[in-house]
C-alpha atoms as a PDB file:
ATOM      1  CA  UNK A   1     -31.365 -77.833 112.134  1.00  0.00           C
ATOM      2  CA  UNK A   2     -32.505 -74.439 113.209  1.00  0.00           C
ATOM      3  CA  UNK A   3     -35.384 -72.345 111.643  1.00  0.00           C
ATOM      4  CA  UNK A   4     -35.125 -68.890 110.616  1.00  0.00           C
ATOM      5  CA  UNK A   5     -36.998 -67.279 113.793  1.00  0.00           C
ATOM      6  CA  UNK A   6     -36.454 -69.837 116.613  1.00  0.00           C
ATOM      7  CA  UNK A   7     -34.300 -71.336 118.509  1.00  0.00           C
ATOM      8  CA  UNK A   8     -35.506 -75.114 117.396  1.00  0.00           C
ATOM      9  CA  UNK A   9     -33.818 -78.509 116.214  1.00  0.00           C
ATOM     10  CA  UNK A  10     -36.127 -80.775 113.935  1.00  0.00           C
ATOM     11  CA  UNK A  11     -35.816 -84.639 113.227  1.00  0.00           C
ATOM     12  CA  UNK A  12     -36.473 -85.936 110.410  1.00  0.00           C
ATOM     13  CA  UNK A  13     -39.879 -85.193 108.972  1.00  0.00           C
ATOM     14  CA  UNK A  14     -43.306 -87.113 109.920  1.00  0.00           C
ATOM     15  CA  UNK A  15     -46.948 -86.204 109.038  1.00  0.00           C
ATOM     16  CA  UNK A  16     -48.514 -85.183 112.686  1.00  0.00           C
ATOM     17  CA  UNK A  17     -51.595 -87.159 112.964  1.00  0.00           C
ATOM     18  CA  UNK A  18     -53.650 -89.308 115.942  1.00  0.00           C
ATOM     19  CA  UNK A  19     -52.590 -92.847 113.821  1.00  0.00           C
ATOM     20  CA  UNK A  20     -55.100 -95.203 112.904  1.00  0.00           C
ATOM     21  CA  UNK A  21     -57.115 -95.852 115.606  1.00  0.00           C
ATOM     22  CA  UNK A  22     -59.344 -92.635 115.076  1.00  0.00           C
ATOM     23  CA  UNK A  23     -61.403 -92.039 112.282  1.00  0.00           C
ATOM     24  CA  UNK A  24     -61.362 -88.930 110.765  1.00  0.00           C
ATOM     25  CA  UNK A  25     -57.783 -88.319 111.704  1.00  0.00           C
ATOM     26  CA  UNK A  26     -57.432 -85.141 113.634  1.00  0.00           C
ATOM     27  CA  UNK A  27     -53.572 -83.218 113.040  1.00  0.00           C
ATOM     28  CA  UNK A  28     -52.194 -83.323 116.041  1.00  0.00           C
ATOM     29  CA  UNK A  29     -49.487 -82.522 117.921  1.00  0.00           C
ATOM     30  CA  UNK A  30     -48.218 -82.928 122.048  1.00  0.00           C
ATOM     31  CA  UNK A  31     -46.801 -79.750 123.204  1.00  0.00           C
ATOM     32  CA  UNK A  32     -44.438 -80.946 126.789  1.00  0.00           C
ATOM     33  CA  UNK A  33     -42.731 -78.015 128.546  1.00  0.00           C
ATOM     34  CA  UNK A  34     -39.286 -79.382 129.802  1.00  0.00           C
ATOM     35  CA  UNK A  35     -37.150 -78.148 132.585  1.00  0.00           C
ATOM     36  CA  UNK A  36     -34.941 -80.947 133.629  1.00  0.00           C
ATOM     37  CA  UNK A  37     -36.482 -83.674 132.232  1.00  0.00           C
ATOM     38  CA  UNK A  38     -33.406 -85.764 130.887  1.00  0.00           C
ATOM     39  CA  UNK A  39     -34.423 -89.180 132.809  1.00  0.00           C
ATOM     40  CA  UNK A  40     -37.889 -88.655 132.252  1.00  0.00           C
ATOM     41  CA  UNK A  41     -38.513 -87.563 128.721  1.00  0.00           C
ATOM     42  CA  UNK A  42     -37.837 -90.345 126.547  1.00  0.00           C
ATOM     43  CA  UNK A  43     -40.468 -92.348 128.033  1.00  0.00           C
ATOM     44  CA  UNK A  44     -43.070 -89.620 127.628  1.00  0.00           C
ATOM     45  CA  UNK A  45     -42.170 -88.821 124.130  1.00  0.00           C
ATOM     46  CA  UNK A  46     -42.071 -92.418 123.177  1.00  0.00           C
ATOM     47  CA  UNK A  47     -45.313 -92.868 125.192  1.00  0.00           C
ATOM     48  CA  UNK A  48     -47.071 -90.483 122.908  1.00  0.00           C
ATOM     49  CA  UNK A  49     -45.821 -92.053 119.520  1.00  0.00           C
ATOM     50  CA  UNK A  50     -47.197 -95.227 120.843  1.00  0.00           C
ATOM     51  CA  UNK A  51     -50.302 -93.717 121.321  1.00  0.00           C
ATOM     52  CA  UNK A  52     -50.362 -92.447 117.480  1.00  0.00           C
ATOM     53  CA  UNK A  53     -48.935 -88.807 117.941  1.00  0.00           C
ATOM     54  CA  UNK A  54     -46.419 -88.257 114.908  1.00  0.00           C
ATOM     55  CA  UNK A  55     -45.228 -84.784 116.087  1.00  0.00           C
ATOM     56  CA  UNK A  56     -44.098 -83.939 119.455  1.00  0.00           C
ATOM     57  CA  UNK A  57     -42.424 -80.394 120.347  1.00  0.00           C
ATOM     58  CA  UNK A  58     -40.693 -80.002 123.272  1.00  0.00           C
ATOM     59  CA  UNK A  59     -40.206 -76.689 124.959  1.00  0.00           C
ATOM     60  CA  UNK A  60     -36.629 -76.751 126.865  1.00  0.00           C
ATOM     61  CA  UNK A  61     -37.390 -74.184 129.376  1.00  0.00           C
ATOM     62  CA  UNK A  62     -33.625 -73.394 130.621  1.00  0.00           C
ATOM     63  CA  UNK A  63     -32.435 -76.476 131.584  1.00  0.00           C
ATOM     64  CA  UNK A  64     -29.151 -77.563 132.961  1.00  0.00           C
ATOM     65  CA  UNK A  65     -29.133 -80.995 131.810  1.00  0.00           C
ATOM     66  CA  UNK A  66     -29.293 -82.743 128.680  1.00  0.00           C
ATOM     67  CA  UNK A  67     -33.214 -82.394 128.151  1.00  0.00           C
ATOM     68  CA  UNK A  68     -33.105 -81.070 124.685  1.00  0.00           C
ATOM     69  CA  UNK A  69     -30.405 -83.486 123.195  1.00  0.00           C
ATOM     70  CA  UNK A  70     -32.558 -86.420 125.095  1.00  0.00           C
ATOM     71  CA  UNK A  71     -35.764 -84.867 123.264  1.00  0.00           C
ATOM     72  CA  UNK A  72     -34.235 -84.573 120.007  1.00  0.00           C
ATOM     73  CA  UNK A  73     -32.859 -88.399 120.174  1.00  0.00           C
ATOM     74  CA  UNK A  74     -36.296 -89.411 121.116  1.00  0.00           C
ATOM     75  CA  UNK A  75     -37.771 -88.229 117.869  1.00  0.00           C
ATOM     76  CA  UNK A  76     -39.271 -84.635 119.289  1.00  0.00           C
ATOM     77  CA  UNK A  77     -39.167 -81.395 117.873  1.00  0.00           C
ATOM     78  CA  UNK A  78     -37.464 -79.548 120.146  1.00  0.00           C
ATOM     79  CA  UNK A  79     -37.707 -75.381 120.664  1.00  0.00           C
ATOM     80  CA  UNK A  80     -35.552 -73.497 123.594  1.00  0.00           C
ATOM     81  CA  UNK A  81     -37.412 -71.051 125.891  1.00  0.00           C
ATOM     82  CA  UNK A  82     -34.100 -69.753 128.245  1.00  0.00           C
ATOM     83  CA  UNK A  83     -36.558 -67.643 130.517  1.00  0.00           C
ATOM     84  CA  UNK A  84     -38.443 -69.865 132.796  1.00  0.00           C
ATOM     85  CA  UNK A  85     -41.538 -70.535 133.755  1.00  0.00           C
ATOM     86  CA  UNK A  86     -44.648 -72.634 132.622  1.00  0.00           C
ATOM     87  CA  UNK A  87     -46.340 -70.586 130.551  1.00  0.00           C
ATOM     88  CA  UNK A  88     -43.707 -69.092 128.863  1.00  0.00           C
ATOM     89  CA  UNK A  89     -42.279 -72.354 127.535  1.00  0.00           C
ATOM     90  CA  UNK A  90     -46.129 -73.250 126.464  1.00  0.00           C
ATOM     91  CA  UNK A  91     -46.289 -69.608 124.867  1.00  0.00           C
ATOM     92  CA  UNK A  92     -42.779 -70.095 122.596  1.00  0.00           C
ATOM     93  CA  UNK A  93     -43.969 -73.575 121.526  1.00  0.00           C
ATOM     94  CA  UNK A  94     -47.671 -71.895 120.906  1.00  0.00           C
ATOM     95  CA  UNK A  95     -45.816 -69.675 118.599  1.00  0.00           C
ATOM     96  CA  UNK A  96     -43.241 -72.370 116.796  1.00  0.00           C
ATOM     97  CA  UNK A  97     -46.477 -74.036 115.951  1.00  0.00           C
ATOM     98  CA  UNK A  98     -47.728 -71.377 114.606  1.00  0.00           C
ATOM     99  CA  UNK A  99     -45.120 -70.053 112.390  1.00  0.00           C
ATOM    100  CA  UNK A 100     -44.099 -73.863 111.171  1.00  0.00           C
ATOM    101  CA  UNK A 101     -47.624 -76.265 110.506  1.00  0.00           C
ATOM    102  CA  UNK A 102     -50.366 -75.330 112.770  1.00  0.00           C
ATOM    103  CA  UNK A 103     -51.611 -78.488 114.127  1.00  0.00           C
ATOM    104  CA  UNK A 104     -55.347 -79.032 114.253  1.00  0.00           C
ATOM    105  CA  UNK A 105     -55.282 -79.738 118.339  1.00  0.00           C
ATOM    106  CA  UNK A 106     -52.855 -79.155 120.627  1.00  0.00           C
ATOM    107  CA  UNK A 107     -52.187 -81.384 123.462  1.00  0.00           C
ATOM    108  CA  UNK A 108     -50.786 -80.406 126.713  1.00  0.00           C
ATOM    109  CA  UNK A 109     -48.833 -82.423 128.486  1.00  0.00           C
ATOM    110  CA  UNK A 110     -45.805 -82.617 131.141  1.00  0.00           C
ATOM    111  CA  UNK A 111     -42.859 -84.601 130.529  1.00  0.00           C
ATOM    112  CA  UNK A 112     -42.223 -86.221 133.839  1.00  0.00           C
ATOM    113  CA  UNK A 113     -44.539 -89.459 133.089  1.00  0.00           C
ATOM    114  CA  UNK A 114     -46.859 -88.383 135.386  1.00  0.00           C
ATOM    115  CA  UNK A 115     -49.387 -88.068 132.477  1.00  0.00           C
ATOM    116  CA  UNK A 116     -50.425 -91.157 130.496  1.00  0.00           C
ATOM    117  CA  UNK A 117     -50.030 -91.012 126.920  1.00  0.00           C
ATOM    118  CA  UNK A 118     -52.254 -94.098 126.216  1.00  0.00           C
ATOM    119  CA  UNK A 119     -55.007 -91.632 127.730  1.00  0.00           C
ATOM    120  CA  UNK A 120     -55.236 -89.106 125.036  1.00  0.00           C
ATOM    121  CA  UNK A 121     -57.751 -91.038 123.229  1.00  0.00           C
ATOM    122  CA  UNK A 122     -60.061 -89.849 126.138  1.00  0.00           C
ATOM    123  CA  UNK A 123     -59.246 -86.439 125.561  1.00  0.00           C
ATOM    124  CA  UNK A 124     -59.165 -86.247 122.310  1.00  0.00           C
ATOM    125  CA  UNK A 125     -62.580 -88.396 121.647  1.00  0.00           C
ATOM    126  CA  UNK A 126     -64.891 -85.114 122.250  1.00  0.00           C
ATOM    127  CA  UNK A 127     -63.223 -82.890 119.957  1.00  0.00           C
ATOM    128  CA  UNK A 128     -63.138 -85.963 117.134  1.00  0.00           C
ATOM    129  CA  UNK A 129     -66.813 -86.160 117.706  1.00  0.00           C
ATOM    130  CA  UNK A 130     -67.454 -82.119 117.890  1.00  0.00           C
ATOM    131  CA  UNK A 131     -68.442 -82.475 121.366  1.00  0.00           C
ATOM    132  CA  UNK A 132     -65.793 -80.041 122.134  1.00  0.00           C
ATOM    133  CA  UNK A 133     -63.144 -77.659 121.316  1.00  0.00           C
ATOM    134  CA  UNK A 134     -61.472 -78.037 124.743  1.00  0.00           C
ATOM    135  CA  UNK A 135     -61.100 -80.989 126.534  1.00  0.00           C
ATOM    136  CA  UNK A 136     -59.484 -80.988 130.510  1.00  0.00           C
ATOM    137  CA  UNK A 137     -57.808 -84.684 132.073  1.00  0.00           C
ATOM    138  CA  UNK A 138     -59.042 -84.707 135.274  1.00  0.00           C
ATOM    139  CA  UNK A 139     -56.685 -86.695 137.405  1.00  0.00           C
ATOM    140  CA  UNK A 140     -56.690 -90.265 139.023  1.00  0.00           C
ATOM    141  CA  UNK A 141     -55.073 -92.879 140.437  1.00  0.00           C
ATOM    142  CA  UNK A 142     -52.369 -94.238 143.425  1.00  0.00           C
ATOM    143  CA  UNK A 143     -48.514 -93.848 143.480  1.00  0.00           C
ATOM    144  CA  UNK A 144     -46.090 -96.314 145.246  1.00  0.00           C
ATOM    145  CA  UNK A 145     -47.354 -98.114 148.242  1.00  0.00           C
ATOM    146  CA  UNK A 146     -50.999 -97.162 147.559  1.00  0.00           C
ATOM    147  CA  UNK A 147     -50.685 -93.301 147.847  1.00  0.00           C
ATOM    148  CA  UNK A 148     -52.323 -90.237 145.754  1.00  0.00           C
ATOM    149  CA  UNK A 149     -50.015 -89.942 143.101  1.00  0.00           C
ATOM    150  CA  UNK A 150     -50.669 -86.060 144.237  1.00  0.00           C
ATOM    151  CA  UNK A 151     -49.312 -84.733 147.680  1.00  0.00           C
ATOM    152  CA  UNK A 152     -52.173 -83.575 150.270  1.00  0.00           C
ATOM    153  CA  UNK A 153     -50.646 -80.130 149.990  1.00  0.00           C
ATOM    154  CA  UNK A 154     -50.906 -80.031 146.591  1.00  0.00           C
ATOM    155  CA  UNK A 155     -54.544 -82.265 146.366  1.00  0.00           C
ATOM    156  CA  UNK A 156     -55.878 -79.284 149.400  1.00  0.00           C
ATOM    157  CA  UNK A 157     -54.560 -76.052 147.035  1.00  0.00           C
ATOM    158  CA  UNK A 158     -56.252 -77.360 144.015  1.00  0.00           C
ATOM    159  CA  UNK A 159     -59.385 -77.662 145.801  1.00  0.00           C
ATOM    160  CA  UNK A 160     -59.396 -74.195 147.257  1.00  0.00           C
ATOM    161  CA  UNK A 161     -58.500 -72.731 143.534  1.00  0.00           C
ATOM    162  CA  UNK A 162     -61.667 -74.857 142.539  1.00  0.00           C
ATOM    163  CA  UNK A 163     -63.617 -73.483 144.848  1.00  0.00           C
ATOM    164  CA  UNK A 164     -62.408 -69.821 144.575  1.00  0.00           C
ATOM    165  CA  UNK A 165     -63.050 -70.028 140.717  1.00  0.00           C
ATOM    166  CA  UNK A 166     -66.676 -71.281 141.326  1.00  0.00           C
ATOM    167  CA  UNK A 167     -67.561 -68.336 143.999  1.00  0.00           C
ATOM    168  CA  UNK A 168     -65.400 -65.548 141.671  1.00  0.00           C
ATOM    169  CA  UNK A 169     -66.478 -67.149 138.043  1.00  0.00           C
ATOM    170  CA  UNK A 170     -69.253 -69.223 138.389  1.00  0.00           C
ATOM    171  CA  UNK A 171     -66.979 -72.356 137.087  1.00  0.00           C
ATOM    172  CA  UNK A 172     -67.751 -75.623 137.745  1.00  0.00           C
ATOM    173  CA  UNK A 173     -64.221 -77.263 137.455  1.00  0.00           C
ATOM    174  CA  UNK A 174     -63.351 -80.326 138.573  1.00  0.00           C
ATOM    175  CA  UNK A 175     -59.615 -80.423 138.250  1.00  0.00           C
ATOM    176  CA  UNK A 176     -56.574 -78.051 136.884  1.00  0.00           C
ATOM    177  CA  UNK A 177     -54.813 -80.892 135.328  1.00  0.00           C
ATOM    178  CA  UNK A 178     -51.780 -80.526 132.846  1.00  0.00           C
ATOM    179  CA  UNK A 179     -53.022 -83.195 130.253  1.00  0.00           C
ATOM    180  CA  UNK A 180     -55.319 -81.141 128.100  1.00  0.00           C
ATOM    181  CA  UNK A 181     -56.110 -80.510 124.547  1.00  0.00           C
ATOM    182  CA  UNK A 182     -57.555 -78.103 122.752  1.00  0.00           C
ATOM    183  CA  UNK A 183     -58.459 -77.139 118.951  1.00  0.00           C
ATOM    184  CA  UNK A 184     -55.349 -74.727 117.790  1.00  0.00           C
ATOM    185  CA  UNK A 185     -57.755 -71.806 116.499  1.00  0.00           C
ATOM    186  CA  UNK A 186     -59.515 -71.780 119.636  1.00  0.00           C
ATOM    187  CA  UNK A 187     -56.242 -71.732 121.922  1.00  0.00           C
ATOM    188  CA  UNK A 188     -55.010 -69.143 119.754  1.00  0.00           C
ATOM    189  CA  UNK A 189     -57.601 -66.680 120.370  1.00  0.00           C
ATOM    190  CA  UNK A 190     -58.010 -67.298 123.990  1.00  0.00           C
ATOM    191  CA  UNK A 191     -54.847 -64.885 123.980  1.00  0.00           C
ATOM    192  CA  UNK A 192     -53.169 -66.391 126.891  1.00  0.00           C
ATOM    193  CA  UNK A 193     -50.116 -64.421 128.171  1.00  0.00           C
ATOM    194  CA  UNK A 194     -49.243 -65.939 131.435  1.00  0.00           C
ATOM    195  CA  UNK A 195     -45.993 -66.883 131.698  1.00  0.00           C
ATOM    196  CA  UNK A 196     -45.726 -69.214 134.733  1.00  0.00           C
ATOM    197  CA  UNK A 197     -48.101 -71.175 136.842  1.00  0.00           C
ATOM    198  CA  UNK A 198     -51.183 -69.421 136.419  1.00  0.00           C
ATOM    199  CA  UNK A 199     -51.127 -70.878 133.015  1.00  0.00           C
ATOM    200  CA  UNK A 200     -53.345 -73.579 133.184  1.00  0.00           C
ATOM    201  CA  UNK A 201     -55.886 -71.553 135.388  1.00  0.00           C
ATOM    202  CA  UNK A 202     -55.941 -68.871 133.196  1.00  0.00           C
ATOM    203  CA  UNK A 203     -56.860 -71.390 130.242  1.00  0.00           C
ATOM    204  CA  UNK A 204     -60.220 -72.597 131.961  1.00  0.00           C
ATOM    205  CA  UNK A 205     -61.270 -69.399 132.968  1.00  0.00           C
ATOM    206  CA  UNK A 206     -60.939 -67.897 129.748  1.00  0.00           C
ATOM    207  CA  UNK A 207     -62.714 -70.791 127.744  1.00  0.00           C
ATOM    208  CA  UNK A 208     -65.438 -70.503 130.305  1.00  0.00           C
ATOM    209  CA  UNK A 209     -65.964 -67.039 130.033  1.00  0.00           C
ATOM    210  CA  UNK A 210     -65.661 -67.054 125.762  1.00  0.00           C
ATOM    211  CA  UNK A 211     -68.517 -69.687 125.991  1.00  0.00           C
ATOM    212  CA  UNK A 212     -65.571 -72.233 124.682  1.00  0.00           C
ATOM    213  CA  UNK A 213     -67.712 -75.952 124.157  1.00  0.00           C
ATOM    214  CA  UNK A 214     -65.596 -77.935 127.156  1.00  0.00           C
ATOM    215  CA  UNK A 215     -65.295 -81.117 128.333  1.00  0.00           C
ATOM    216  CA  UNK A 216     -63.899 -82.993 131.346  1.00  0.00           C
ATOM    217  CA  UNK A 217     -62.552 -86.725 130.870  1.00  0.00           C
ATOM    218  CA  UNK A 218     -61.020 -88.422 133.614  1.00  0.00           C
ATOM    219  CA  UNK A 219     -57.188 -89.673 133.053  1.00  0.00           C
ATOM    220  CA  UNK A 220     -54.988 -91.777 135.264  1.00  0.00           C
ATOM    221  CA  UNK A 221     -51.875 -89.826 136.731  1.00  0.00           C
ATOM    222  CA  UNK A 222     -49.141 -91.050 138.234  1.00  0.00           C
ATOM    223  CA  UNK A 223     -46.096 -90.615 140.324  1.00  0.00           C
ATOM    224  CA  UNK A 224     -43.610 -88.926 138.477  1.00  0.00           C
ATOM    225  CA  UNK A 225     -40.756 -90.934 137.028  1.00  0.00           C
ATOM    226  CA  UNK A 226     -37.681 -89.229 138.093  1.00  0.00           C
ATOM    227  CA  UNK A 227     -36.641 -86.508 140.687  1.00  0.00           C
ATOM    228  CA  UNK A 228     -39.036 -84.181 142.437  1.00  0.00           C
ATOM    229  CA  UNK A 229     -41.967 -81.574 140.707  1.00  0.00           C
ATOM    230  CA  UNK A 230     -40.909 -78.151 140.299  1.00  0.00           C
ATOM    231  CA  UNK A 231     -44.161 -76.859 142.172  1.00  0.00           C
ATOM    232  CA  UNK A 232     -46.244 -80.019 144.093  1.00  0.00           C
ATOM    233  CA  UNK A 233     -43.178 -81.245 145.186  1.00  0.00           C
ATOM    234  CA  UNK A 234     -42.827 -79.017 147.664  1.00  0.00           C
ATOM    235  CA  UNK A 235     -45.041 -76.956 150.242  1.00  0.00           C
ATOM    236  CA  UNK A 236     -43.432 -73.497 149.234  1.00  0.00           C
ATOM    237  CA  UNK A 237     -43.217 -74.475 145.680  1.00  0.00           C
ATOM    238  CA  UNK A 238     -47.238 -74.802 145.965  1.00  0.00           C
ATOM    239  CA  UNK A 239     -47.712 -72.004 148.156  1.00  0.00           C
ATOM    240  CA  UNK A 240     -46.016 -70.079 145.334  1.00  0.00           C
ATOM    241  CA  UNK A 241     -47.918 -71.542 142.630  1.00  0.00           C
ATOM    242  CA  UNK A 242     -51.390 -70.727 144.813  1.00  0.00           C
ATOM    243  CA  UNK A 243     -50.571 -67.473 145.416  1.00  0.00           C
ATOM    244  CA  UNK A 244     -50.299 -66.710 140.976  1.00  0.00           C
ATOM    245  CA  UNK A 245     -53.449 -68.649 141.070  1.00  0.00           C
ATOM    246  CA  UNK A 246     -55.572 -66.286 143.184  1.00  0.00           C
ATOM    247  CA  UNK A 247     -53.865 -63.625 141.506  1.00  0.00           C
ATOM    248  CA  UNK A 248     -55.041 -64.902 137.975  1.00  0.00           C
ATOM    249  CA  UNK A 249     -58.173 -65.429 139.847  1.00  0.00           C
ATOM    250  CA  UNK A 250     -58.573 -61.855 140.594  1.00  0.00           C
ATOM    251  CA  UNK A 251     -57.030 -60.611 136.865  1.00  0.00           C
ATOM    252  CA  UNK A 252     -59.449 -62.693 134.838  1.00  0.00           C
ATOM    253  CA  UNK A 253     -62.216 -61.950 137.220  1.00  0.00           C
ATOM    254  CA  UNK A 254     -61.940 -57.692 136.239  1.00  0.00           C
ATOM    255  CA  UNK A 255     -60.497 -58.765 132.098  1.00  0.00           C
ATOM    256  CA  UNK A 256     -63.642 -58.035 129.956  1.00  0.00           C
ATOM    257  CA  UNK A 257     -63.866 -60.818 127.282  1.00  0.00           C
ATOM    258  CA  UNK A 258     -62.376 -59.041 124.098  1.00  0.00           C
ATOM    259  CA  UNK A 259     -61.901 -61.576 121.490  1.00  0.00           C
ATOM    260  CA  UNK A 260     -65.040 -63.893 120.897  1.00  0.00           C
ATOM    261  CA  UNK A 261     -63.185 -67.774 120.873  1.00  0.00           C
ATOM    262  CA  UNK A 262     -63.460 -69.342 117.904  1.00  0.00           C
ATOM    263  CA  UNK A 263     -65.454 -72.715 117.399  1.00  0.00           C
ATOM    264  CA  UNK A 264     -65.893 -75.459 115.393  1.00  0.00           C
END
């Protein structure tokens, strides 16, 4: 069916919680930007109702394929985002959750299996506890054959982001990872506006710099499932993605903090 103000199909109803295995039960919901992701999807969404996630929304930024139908038969939420780009699929889910039932925590993840659902325990264990309000997956593991699951190129540009952000912000990252979650209230008032693939930069720089309590878990990652990565899997796909990270580097660097983050 489709809500007043968006673009969105709903299954039927579920209450979004972790599932039993975590005590108090934090609301939750995974929020997957799509592009393509037809092949790929069902096992991710499944993945994450296995793991105790009742509500899943899936962005479909502009696809050509059958993404959202494949999302919607999988038991997701699904919302449609035609302009593409990263962020802005993560920014019109952002805002379906907000106008529908806020979740408590927000969980970021991409929907190319790359990601582990049976890992968001580990993120989600720090914010359960008050630990955190922001928790980062910091990424591990082999593909096929006994490779990084992430290409040099892409290993060697996260690293100099890392490093930029340390000499420009005084960070102490580790990793820029996808997987992530985050207490709603606090995302909400981060203000993030980017709208492509500055977007998970731009989240760690401005939790560092509103004094946001974070954490960094490790996670396994994985070769993707099906078909090729929209940035990593190519050289000029991540020399495109580095060059809107320096520039985020440079715009958060000269932003003056404006809206203290909210914490629990």
């Amino acid at each position: 069916m489709l809500t007043p103000e968006f673009d969105a199909r709903v299954p039927a109803d579920g209450s979004p919680d972790l599932g039993p295995s975590s005590k108090p039960t934090l609301n939750v919901c995974a929020l997957i930007p799509a592009l393509n992701e037809e092949d790929a999807l069902p096992g991710a969404v499944s993945g994450l109702m296995r793991a105790g996630v009742k509500r899943v929304v899936v962005v479909d930024n502009g696809s050509t394929d059958d993404t959202a139908n494949v999302a919607l038969a999988s038991g997701a939420e699904v919302v449609t985002e035609p302009k593409r780009g990263y962020g802005a699929a993560c920014l019109a889910g952002i805002a379906y959750l907000a106008a529908t039932q806020p979740p408590e925590v927000v969980v970021f993840m991409d929907g190319d299996q790359s990601d582990d659902p049976s890992a968001i325990g580990r993120l989600l264990e720090p914010i359960r506890t008050g630990r955190a309000d922001f928790v980062v997956g910091v990424r591990g593991g082999v593909g096929s054959e006994g490779r990084n699951a992430i290409p040099a190129h892409a290993r060697l540009g996260n690293a100099l982001i890392i490093s930029a952000a340390r000499l420009l912000h005084g960070t102490r990252f580790r990793d820029l990872g996808p997987f992530r979650a985050i207490r709603f209230d606090v995302l909400r008032s981060l203000q993030m506006d980017d709208r492509d693939w500055g977007w998970t930069l731009q989240m760690q720089l401005r939790a560092y710099h509103h004094g946001v309590a974070t954490e960094e878990v490790a996670v396994p990652h994985r070769e993707r499932a099906e078909g090729r990565s929209k940035v990593s899997g190519t050289i000029s796909g991540s020399l495109r993605a580095g060059v809107k990270m320096v520039f985020t580097l440079v715009r958060e660097r000269i932003r003056p903090t404006r809206v203290p983050a909210i914490t629990s």
